[in-house]
N, C-alpha and C. Protein backbone atom coordinates (compact mmCIF):
# COMPACT_ATOMS: atom_id res chain seq x y z
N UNK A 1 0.84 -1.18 0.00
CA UNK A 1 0.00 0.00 0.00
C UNK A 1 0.89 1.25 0.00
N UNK A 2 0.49 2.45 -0.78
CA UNK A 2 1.27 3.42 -0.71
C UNK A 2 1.16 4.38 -0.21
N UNK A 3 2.45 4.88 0.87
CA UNK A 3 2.21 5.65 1.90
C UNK A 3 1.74 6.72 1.33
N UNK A 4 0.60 7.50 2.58
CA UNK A 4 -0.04 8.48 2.17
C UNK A 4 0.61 10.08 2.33
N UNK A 5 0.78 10.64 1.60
CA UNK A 5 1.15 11.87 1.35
C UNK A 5 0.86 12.63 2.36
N UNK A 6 2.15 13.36 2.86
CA UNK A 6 2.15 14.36 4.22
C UNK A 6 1.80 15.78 4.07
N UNK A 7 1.23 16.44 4.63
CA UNK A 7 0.83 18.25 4.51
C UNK A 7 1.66 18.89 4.96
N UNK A 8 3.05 19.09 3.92
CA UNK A 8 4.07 19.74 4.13
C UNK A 8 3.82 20.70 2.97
N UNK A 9 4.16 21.82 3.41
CA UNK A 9 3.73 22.65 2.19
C UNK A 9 5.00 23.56 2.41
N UNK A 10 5.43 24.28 1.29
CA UNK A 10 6.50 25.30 1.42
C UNK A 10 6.25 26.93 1.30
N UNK A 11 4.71 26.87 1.34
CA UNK A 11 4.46 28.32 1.30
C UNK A 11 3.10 28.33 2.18
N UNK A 12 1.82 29.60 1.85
CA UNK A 12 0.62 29.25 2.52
C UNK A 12 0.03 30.40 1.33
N UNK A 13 -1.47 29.98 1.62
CA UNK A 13 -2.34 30.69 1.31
C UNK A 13 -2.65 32.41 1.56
N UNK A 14 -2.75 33.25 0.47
CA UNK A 14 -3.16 34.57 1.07
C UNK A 14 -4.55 35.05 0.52
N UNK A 15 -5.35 35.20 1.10
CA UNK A 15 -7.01 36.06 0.38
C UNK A 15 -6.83 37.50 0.40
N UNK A 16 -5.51 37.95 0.65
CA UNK A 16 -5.44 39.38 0.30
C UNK A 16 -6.22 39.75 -0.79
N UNK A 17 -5.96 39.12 -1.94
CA UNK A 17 -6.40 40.15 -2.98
C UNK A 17 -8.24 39.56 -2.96
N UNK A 18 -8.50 38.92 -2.53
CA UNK A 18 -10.38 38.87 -1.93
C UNK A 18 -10.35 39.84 -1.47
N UNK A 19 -9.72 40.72 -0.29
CA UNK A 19 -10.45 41.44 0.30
C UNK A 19 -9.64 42.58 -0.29
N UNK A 20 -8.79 42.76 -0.90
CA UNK A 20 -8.40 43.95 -1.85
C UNK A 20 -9.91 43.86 -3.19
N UNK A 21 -10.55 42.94 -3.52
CA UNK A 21 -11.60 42.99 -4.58
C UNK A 21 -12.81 43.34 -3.94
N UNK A 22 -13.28 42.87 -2.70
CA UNK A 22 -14.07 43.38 -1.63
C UNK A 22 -14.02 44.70 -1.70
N UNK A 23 -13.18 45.35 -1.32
CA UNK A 23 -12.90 46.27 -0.80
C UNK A 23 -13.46 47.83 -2.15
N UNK A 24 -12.58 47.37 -3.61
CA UNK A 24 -13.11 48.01 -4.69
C UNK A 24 -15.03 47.82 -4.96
N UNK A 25 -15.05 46.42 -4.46
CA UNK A 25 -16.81 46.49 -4.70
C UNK A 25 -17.42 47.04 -3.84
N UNK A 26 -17.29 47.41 -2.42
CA UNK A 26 -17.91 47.94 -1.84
C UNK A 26 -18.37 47.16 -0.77
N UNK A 27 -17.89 45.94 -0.30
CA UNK A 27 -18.56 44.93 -0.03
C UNK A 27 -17.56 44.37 1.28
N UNK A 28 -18.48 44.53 2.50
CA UNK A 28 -17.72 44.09 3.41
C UNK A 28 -18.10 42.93 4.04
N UNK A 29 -17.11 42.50 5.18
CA UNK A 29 -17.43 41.32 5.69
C UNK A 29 -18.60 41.11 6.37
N UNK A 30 -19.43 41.63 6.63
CA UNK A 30 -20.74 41.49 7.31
C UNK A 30 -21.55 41.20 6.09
N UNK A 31 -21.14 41.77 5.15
CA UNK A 31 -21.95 41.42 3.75
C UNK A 31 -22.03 40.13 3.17
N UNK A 32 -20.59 39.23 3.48
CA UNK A 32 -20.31 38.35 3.37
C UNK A 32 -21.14 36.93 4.09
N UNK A 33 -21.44 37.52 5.32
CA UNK A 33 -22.04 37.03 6.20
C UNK A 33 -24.04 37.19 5.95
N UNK A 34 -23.99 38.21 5.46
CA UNK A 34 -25.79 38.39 5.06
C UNK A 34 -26.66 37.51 4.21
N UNK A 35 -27.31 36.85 4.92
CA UNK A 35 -28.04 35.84 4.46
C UNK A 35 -28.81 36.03 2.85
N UNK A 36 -28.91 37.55 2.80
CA UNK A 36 -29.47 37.61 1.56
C UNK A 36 -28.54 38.10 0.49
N UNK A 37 -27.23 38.06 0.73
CA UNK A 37 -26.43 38.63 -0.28
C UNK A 37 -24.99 37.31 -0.29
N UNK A 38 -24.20 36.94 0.43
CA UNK A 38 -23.55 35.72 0.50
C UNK A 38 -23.82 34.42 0.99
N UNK A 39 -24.37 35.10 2.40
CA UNK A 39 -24.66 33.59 3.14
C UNK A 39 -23.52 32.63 3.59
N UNK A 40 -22.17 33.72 3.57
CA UNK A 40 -21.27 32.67 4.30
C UNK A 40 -21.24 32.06 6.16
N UNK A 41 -21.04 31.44 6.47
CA UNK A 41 -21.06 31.40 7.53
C UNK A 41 -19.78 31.86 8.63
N UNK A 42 -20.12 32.32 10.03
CA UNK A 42 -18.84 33.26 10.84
C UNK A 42 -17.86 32.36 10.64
N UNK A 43 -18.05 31.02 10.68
CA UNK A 43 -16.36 30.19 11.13
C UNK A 43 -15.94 30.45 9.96
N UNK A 44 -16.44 30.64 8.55
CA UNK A 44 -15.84 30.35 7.26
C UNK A 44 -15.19 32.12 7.15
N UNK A 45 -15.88 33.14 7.30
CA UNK A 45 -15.06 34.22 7.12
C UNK A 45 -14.10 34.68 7.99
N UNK A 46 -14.22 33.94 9.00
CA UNK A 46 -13.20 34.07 9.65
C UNK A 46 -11.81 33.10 9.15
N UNK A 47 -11.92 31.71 8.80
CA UNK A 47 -10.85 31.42 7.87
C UNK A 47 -10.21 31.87 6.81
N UNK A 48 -11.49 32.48 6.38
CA UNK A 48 -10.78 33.86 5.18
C UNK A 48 -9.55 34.73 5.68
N UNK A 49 -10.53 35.62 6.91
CA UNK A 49 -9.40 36.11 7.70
C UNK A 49 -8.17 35.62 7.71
N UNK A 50 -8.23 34.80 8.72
CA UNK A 50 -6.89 33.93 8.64
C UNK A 50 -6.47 33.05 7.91
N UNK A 51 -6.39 33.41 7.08
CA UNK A 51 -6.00 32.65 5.22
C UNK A 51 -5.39 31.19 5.88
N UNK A 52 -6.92 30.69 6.36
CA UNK A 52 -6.58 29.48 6.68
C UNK A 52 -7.73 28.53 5.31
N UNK A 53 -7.15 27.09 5.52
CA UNK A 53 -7.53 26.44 4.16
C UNK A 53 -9.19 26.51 4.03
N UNK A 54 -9.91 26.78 3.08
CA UNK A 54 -11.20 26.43 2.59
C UNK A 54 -11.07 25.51 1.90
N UNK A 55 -12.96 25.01 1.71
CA UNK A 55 -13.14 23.81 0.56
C UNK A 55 -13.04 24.98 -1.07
N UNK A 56 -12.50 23.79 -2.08
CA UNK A 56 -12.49 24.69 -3.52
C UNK A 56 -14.18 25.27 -3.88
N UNK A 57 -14.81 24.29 -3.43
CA UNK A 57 -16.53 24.58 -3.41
C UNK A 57 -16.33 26.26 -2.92
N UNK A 58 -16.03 26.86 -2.01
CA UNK A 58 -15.83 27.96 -1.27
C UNK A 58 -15.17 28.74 -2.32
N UNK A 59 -14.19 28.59 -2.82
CA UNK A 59 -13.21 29.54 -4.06
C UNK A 59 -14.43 29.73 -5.24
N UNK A 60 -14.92 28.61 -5.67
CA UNK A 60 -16.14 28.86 -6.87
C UNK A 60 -17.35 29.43 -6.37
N UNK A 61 -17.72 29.06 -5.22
CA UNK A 61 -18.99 30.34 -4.89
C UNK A 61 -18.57 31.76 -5.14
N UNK A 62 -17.39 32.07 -4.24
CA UNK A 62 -17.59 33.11 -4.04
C UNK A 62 -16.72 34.18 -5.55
N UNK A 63 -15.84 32.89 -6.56
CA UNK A 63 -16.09 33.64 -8.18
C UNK A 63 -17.26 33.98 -8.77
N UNK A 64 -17.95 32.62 -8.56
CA UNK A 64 -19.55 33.18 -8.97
C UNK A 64 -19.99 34.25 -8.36
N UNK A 65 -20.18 35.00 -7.62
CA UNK A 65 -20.75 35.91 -7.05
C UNK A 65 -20.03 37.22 -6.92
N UNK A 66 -18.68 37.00 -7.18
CA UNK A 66 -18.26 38.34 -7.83
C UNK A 66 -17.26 37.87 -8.73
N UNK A 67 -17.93 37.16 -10.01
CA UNK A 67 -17.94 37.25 -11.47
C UNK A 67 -16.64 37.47 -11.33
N UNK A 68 -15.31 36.41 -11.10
CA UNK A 68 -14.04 36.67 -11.18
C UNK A 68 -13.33 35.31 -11.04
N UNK A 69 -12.19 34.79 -11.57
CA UNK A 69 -11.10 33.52 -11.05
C UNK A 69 -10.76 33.34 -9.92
N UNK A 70 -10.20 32.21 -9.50
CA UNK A 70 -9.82 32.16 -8.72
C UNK A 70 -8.27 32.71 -8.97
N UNK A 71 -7.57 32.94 -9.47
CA UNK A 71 -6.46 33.96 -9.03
C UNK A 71 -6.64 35.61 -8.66
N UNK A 72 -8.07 36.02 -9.14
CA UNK A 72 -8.40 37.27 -8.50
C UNK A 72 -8.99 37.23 -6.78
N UNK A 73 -8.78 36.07 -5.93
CA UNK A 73 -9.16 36.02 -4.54
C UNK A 73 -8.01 35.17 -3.84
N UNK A 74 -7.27 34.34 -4.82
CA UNK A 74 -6.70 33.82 -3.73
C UNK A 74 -5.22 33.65 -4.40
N UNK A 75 -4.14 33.48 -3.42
CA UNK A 75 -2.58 33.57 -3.65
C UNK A 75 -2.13 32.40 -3.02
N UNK A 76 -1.03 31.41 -3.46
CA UNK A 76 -0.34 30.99 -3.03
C UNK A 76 1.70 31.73 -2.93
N UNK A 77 1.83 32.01 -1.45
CA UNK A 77 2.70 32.69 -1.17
C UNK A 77 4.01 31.80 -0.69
N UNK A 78 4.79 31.53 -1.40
CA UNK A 78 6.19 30.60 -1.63
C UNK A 78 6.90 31.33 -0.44
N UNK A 79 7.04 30.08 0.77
CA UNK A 79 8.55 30.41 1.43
C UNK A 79 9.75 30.49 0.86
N UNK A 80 9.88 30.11 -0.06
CA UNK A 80 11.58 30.48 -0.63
C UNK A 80 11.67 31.52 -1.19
N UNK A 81 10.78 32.34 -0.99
CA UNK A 81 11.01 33.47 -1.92
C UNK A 81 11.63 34.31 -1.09
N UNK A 82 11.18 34.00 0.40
CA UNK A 82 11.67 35.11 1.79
C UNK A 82 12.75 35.03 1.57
């Protein structure tokens, strides 16, 4: 059987530029949270916050809903670059 692959990663996730696109739409995190306009839930924008991991389901909602890629919300940020 083949050993299963470890979660070593050499960089991390950034949603800067989500909330740099937020930010041009007008659209804040409580908005995010409004049942009639996102409908995300607190634990999930708060992982945003802390550009901690989401499901990809999560990256395609929230392109759909502001009509953009996923490289316009989310970054992968390389430790070797430090």
């Amino acid at each position: 059987m083949a050993e299963k692959r470890k979660n070593i990663y050499n960089g991390s996730i950034s949603y800067k530029k989500l909330w740099d696109l937020l930010e041009k739409k007008g659209i804040t995190k409580l908005n995010l949270k409004d049942p009639e306009k996102f409908n995300l839930s607190p634990t999930l924008v708060n992982r945003l916050v802390k550009n901690e991991n989401v499901a990809v389901d999560t990256i395609m909602y929230l392109c759909d809903k502001l009509n953009c890629q996923p490289k316009d919300i989310i970054e992968y940020i390389s430790f070797k670059n430090e």
